[in-house]
C-alpha atoms as a PDB file:
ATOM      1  CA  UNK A   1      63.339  18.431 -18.669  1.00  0.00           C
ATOM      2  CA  UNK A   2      60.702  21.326 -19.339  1.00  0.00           C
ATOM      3  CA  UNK A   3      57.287  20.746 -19.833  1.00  0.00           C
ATOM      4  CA  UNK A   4      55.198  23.135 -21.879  1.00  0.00           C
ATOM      5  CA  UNK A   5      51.957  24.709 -20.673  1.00  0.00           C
ATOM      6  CA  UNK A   6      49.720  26.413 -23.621  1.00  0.00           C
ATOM      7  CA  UNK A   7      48.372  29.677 -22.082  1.00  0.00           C
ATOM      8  CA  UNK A   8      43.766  29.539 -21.802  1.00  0.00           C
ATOM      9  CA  UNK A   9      43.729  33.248 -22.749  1.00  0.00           C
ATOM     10  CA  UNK A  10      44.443  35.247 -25.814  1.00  0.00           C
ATOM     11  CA  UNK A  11      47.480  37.804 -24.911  1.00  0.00           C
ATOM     12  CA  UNK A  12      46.983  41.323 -27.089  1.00  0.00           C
ATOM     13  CA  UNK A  13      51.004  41.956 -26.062  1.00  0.00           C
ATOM     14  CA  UNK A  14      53.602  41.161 -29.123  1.00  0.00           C
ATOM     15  CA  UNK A  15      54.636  37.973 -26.411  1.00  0.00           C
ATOM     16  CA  UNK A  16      50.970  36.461 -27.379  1.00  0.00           C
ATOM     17  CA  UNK A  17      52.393  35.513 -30.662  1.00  0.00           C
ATOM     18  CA  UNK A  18      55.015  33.656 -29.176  1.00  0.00           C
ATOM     19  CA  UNK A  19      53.212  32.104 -26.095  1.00  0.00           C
ATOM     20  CA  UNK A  20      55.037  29.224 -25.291  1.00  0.00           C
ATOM     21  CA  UNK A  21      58.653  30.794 -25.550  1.00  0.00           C
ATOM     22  CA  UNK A  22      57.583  34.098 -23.923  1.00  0.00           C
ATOM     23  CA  UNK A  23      59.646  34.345 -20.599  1.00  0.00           C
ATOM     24  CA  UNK A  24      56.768  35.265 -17.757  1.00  0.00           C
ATOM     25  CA  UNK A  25      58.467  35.031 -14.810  1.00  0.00           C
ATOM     26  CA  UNK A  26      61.740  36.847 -14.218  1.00  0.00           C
ATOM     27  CA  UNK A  27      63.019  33.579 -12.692  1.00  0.00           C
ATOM     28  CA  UNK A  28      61.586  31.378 -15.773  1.00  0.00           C
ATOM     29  CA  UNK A  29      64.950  29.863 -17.930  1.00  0.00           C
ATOM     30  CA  UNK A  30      64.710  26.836 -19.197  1.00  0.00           C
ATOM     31  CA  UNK A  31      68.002  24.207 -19.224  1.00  0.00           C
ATOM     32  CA  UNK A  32      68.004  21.938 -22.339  1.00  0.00           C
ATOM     33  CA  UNK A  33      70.458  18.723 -22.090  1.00  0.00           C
ATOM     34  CA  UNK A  34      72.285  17.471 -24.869  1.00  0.00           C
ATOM     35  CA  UNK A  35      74.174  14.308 -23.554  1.00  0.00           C
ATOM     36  CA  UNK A  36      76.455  15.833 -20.628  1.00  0.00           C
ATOM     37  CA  UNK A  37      76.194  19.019 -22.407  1.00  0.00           C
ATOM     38  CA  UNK A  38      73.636  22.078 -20.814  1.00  0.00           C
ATOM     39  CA  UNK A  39      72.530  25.266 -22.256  1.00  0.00           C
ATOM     40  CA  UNK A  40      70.960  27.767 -19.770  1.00  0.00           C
ATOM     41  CA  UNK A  41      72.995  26.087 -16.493  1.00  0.00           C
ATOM     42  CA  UNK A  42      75.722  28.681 -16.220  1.00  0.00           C
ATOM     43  CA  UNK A  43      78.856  27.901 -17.276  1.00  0.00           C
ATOM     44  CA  UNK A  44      79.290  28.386 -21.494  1.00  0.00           C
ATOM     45  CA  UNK A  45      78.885  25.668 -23.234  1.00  0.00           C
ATOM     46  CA  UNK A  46      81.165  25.347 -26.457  1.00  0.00           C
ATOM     47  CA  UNK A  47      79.998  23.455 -29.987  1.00  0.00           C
ATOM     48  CA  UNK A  48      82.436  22.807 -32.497  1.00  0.00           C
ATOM     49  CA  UNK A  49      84.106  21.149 -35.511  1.00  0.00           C
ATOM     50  CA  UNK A  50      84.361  21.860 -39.220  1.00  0.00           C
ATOM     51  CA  UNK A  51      81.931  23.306 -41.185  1.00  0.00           C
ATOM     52  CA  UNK A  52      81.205  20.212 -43.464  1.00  0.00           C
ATOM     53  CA  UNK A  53      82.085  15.941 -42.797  1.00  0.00           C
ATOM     54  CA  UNK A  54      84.684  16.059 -45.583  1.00  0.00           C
ATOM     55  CA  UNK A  55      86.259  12.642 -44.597  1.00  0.00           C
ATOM     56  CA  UNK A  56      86.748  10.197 -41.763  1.00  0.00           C
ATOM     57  CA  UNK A  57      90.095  11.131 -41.090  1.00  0.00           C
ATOM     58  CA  UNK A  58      89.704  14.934 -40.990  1.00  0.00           C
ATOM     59  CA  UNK A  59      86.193  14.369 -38.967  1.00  0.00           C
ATOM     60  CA  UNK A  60      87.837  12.215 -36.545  1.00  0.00           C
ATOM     61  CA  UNK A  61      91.180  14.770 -36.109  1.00  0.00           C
ATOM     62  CA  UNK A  62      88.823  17.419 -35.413  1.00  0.00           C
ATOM     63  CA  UNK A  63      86.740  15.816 -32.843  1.00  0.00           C
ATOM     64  CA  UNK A  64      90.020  14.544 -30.543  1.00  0.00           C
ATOM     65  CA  UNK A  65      90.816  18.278 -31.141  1.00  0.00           C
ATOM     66  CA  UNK A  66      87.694  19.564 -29.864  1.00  0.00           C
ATOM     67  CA  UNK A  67      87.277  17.194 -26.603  1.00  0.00           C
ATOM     68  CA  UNK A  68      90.765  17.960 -25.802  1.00  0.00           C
ATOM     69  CA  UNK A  69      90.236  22.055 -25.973  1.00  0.00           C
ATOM     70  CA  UNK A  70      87.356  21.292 -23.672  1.00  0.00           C
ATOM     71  CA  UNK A  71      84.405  21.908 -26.094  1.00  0.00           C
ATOM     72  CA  UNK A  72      81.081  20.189 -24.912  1.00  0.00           C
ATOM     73  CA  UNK A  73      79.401  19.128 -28.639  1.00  0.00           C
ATOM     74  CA  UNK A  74      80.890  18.317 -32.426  1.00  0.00           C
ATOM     75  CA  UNK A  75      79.372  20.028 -34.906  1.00  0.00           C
ATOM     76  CA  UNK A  76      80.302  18.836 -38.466  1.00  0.00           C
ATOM     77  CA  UNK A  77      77.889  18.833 -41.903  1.00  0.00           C
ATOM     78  CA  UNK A  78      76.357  16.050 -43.368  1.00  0.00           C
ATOM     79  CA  UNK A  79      73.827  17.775 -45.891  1.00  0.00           C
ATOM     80  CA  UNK A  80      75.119  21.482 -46.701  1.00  0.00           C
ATOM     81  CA  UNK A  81      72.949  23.894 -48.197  1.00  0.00           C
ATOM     82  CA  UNK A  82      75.115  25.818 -50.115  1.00  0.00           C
ATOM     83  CA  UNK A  83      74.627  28.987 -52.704  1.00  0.00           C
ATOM     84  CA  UNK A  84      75.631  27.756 -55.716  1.00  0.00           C
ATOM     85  CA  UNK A  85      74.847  24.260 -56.842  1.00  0.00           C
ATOM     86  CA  UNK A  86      78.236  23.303 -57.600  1.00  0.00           C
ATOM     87  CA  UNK A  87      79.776  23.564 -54.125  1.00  0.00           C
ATOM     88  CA  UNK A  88      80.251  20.800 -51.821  1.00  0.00           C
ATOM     89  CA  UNK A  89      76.912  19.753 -50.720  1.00  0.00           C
ATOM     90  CA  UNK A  90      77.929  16.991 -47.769  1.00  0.00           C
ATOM     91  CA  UNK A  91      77.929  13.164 -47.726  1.00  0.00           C
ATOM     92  CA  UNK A  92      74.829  12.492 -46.282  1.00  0.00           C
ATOM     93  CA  UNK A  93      73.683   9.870 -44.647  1.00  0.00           C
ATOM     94  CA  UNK A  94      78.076   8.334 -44.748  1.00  0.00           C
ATOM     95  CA  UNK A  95      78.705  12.090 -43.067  1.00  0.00           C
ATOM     96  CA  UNK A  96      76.366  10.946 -40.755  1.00  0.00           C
ATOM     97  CA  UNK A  97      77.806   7.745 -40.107  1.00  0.00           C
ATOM     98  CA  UNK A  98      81.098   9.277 -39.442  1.00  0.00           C
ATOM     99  CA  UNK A  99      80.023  11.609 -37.168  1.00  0.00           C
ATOM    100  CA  UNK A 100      78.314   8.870 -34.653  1.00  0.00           C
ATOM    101  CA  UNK A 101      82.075   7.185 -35.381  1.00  0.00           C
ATOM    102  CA  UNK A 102      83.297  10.327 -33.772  1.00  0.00           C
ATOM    103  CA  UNK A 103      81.137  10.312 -31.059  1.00  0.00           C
ATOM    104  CA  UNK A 104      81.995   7.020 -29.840  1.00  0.00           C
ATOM    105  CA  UNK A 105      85.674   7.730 -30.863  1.00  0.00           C
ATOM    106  CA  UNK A 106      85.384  11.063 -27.692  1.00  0.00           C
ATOM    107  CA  UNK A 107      82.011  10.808 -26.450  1.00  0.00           C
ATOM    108  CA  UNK A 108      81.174  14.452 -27.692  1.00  0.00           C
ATOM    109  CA  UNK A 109      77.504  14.299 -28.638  1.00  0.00           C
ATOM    110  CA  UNK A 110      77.349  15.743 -32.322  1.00  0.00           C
ATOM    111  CA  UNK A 111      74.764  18.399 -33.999  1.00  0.00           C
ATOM    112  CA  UNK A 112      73.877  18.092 -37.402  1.00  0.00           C
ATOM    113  CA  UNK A 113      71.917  20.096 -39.773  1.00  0.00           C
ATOM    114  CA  UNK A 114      68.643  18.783 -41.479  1.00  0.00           C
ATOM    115  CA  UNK A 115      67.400  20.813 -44.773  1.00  0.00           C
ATOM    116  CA  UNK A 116      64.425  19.595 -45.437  1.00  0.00           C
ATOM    117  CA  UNK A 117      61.408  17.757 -43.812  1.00  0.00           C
ATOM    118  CA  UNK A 118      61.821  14.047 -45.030  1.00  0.00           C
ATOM    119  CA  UNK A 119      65.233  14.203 -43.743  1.00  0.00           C
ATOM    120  CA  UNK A 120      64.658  14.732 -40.084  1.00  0.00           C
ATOM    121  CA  UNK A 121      64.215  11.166 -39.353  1.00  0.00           C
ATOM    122  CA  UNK A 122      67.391   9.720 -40.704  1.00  0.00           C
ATOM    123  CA  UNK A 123      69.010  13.189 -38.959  1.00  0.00           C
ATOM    124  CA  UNK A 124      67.129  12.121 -35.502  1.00  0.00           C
ATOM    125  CA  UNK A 125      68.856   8.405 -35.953  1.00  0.00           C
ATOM    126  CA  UNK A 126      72.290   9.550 -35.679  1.00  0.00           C
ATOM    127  CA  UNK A 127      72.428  13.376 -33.653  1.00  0.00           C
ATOM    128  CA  UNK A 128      71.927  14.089 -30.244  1.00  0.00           C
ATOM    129  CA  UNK A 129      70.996  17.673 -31.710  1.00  0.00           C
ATOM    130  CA  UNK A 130      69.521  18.497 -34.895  1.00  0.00           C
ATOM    131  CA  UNK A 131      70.572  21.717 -36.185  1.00  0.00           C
ATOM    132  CA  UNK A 132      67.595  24.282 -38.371  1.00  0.00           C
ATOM    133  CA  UNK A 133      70.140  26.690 -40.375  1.00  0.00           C
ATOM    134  CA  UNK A 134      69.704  30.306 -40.736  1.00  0.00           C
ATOM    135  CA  UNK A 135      68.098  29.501 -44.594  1.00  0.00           C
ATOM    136  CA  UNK A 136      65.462  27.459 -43.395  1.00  0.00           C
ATOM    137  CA  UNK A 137      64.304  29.370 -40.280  1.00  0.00           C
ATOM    138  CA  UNK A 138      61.018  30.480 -41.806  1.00  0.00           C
ATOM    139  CA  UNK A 139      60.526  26.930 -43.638  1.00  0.00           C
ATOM    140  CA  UNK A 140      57.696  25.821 -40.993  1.00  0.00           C
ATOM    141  CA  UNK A 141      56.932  22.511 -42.536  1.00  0.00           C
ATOM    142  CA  UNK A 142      60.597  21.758 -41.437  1.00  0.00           C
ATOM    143  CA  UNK A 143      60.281  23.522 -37.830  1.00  0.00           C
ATOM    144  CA  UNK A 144      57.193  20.988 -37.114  1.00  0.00           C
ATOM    145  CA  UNK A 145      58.744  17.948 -38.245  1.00  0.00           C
ATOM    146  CA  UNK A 146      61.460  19.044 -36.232  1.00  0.00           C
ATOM    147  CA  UNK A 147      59.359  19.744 -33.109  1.00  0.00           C
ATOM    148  CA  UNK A 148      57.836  15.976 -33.473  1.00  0.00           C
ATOM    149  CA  UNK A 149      61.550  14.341 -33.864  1.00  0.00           C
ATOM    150  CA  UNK A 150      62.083  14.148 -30.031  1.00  0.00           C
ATOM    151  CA  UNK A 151      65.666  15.473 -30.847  1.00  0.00           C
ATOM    152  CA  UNK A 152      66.565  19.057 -28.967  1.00  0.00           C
ATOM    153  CA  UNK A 153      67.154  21.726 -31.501  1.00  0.00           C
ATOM    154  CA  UNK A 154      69.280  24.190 -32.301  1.00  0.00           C
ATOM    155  CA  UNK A 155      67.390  26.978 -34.283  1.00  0.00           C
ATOM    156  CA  UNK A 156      69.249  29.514 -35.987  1.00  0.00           C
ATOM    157  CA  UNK A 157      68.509  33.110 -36.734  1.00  0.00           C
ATOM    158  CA  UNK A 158      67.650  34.083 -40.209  1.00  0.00           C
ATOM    159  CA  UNK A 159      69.918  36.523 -41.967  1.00  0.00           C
ATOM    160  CA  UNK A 160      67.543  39.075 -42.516  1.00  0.00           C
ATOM    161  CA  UNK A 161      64.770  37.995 -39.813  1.00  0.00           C
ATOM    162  CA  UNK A 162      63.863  39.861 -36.601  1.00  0.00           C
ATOM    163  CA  UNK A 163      64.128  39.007 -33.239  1.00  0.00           C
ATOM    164  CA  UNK A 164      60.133  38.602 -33.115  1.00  0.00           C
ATOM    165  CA  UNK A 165      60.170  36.311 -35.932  1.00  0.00           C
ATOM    166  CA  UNK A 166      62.744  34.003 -34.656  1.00  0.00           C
ATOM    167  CA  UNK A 167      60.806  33.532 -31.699  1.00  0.00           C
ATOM    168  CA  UNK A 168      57.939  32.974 -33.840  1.00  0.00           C
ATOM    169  CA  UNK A 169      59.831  30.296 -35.726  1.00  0.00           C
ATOM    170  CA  UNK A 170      60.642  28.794 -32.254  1.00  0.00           C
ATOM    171  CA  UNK A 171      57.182  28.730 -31.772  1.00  0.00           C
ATOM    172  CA  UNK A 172      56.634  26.350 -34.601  1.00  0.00           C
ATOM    173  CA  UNK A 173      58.972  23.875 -32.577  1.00  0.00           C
ATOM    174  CA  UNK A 174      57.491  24.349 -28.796  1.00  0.00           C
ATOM    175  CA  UNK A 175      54.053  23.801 -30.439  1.00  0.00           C
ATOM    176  CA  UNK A 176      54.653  20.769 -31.450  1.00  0.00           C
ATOM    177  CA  UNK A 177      55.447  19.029 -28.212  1.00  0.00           C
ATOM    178  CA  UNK A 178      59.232  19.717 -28.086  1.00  0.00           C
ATOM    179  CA  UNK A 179      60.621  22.325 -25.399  1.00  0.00           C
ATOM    180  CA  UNK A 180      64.171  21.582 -25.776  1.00  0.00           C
ATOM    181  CA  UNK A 181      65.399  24.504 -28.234  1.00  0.00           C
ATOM    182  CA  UNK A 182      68.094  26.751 -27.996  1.00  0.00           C
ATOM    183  CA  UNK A 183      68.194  29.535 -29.835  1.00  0.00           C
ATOM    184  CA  UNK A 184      71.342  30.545 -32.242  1.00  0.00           C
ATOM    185  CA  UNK A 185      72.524  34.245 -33.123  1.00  0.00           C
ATOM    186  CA  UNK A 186      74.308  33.607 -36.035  1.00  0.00           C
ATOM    187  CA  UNK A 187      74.433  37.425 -37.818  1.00  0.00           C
ATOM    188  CA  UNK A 188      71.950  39.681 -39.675  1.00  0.00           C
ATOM    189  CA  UNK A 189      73.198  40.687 -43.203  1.00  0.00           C
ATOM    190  CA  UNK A 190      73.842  44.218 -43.700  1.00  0.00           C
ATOM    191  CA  UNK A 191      75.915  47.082 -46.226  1.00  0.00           C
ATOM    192  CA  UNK A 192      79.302  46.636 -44.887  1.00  0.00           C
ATOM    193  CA  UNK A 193      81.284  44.249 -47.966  1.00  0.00           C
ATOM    194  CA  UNK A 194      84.507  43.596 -45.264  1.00  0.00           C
ATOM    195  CA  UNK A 195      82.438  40.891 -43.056  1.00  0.00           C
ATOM    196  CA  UNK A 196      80.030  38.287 -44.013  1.00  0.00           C
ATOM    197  CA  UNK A 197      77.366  39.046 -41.743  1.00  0.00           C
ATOM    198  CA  UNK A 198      77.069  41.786 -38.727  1.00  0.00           C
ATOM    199  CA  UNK A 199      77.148  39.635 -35.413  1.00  0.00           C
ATOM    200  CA  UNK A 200      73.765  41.444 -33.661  1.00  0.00           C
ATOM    201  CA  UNK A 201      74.959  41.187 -30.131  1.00  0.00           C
ATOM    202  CA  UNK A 202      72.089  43.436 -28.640  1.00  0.00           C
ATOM    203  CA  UNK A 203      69.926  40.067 -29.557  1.00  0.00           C
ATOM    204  CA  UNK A 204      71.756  38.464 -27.256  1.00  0.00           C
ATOM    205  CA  UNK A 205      69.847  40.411 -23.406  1.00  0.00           C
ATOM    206  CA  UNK A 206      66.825  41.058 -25.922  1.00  0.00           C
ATOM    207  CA  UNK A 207      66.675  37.746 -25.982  1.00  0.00           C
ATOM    208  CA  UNK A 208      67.124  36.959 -22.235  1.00  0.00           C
ATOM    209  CA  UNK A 209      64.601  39.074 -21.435  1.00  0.00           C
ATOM    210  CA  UNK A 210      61.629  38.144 -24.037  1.00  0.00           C
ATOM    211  CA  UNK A 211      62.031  34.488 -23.722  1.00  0.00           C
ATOM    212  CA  UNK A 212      62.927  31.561 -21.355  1.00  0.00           C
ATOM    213  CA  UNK A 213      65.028  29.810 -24.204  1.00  0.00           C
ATOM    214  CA  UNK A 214      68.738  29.290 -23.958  1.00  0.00           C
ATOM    215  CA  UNK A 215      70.781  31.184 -26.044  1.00  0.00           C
ATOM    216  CA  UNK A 216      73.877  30.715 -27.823  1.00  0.00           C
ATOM    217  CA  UNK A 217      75.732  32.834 -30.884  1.00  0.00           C
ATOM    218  CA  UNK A 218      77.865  31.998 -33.837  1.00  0.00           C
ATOM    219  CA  UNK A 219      81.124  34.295 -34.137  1.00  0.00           C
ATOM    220  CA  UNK A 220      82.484  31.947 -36.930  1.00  0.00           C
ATOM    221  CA  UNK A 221      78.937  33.353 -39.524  1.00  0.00           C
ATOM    222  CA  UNK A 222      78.432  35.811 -37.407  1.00  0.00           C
ATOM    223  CA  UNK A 223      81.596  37.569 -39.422  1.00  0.00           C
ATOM    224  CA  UNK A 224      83.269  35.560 -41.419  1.00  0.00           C
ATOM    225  CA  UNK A 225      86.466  36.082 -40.673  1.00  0.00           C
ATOM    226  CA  UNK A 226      88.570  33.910 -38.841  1.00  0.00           C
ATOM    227  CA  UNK A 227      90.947  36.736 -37.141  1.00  0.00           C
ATOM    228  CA  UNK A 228      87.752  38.086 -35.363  1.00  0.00           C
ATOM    229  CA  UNK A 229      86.210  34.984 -34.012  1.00  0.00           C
ATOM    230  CA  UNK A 230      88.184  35.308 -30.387  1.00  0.00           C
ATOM    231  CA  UNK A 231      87.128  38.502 -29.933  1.00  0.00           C
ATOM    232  CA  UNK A 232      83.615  38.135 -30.932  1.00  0.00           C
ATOM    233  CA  UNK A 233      83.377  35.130 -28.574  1.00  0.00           C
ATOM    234  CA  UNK A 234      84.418  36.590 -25.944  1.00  0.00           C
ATOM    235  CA  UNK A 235      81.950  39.270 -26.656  1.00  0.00           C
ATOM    236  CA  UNK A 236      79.427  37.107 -27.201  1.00  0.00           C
ATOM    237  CA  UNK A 237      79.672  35.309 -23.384  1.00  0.00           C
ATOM    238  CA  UNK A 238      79.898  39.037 -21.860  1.00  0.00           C
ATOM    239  CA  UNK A 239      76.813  40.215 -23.650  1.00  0.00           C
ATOM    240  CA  UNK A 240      75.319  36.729 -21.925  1.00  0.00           C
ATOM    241  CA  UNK A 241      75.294  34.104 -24.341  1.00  0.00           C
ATOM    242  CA  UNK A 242      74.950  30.851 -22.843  1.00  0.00           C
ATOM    243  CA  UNK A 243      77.718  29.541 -25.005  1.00  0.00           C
ATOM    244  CA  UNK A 244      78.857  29.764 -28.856  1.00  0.00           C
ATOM    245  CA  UNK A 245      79.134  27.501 -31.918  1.00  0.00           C
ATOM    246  CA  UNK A 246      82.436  27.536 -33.372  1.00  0.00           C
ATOM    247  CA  UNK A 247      83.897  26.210 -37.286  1.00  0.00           C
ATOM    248  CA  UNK A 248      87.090  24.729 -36.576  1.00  0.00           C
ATOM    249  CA  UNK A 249      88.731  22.941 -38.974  1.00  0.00           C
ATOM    250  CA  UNK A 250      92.708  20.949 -38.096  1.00  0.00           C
ATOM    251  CA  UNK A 251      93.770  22.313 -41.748  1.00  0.00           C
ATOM    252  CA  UNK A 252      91.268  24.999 -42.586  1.00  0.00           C
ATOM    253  CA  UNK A 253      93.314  26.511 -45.490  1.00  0.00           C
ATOM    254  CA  UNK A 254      92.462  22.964 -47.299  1.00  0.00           C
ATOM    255  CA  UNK A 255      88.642  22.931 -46.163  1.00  0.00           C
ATOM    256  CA  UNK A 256      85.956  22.099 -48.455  1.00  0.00           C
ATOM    257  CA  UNK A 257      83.951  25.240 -47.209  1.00  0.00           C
ATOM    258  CA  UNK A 258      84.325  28.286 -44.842  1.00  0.00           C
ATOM    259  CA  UNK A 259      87.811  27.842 -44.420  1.00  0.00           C
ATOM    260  CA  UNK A 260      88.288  31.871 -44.000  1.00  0.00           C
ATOM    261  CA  UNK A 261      86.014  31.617 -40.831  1.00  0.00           C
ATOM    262  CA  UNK A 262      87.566  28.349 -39.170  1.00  0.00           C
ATOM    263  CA  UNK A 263      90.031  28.610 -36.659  1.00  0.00           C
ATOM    264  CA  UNK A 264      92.724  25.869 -36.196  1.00  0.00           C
ATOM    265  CA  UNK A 265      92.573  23.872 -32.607  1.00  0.00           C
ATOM    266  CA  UNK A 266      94.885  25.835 -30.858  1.00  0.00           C
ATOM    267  CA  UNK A 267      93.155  29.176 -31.452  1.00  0.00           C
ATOM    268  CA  UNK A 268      89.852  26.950 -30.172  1.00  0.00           C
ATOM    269  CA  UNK A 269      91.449  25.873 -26.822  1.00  0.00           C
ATOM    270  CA  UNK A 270      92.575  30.061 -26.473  1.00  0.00           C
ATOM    271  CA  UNK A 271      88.284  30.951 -26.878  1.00  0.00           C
ATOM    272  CA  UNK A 272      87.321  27.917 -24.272  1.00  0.00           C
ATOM    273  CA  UNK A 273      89.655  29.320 -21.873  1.00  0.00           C
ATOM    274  CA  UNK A 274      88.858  32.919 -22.301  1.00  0.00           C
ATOM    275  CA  UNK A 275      85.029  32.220 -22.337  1.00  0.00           C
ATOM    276  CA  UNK A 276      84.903  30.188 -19.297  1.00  0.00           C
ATOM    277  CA  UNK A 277      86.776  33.395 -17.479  1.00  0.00           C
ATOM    278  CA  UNK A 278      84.655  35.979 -18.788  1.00  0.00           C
ATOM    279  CA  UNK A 279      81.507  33.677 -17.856  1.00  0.00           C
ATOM    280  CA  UNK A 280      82.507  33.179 -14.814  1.00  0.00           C
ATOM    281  CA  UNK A 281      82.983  36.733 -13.883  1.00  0.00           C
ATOM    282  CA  UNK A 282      79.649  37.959 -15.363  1.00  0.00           C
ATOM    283  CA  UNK A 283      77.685  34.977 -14.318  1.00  0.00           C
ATOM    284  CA  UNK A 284      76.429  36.598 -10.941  1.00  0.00           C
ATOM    285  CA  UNK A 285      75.681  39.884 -13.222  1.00  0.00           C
ATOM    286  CA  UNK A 286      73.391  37.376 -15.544  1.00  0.00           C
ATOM    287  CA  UNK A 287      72.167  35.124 -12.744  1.00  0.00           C
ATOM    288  CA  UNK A 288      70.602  38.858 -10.642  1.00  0.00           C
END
């Protein structure tokens, strides 16, 4: 497990505002554990699982699916922050009840996304991984409660933050006593109506090189359509992602939300075989 070591001096380079999650050695990566699961080790490691907990049965499906495509973590929705008001907004604390079902059902450990302060603990009881989405990167009351909740983290991007900023978020997290984050590309918004986001792959090496962190990126947000998320995996691993986090949903023309971005569990097991190919080809690129 890393240990964090607050810098004596003042640095006047951009890296002094993010001190703890500047990289400073060329050799410096840090490895955070999630049950069996690593990000940073090497080999890509694969989250995920419907966009939302819409039911036991459809949870439950979707987890046996994942563990048998050879993903390493179930994702799944228990509190979703949604635009409008009248979408589905999760089932809370059952959603998180049926996700721990799932993990004893497959032994996947499970992330799951907190919104807002007060909810971290009752998010802590039940995930291996709590989850900071892309809407709440900047809300820092939420990134220290996080930081004290002994839980790693998975913090998101912002949709219209900068690379600098995330880190700064990040910050918020290592601050507070936690060093187990990995960071999430998930998509920057941009002018082009056909996709839901732009998937900023040159984040990906930026990343790498500015900070220690593990790194992983979202094809599924990253552009919203289901028919692209292969590719864009792939893409994601050669560019040197340290793995991806995937909506996958067993009948994703009947899901509750994001359906046009879910792939079915076939189309999953395709990606996990791909990626591990592509990472293994590039890993002695990333590891020089």
């Amino acid at each position: 497990m890393s240990t964090i070591t607050v810098p004596t001096t003042t640095q006047t380079k951009p890296s002094g505002l993010y001190r703890l999650a500047a990289r400073r050695d060329p050799e410096q990566r840090t490895i955070v554990r999630v049950g069996e699961a690593t990000f940073g080790g090497g080999e890509p490691t694969i989250i995920a699982g419907p966009c939302a907990v819409e039911n036991r049965e459809q949870t439950l499906a979707s987890a046996l699916a994942v563990r048998a495509a050879g993903g390493q973590l179930l994702r799944g929705g228990a509190f979703k922050p949604r635009t409008s008001p009248y979408s589905f907004q999760g089932l809370g604390e059952e959603g998180l009840a049926i996700l721990a079902e799932a993990r004893e059902l497959t032994g996947l450990p499970i992330v799951t996304e907190a919104l807002e302060p007060d909810q971290i603990p009752i998010v802590a009881r039940y995930a291996d991984m709590i989850q900071i989405g892309a809407r709440n990167m900047a809300n820092f009351p939420l990134l220290r409660r996080a930081g004290q909740s002994g839980r790693p983290i998975l913090l998101k991007r912002g949709m219209s933050a900068t690379v600098e900023e995330w880190l700064m978020a990040a910050e918020y997290i290592l601050a507070e006593g936690n060093p187990n984050v990995v960071l999430c590309e998930r998509g920057i918004r941009s002018f082009d109506p056909l996709l839901r986001f732009t998937l900023d792959l040159n984040a990906v090496p930026l990343v790498r090189e500015l900070s220690h962190l593990p790194i992983i990126v979202d094809p599924s947000h990253g552009t919203g359509r289901r028919s692209l998320v292969r590719q864009m995996s792939i893409a994601a691993i050669a560019a040197g992602s340290d793995g991806l986090i995937i909506e996958m949903h067993p009948d994703r023309d009947a899901a509750l939300c994001d359906g046009d971005q879910s792939i079915t569990p076939e189309e999953l097991t395709e990606i996990v075989t791909a990626t591990r190919v592509v990472g293994a080809a590039l890993s002695p690129v990333w590891a020089a």
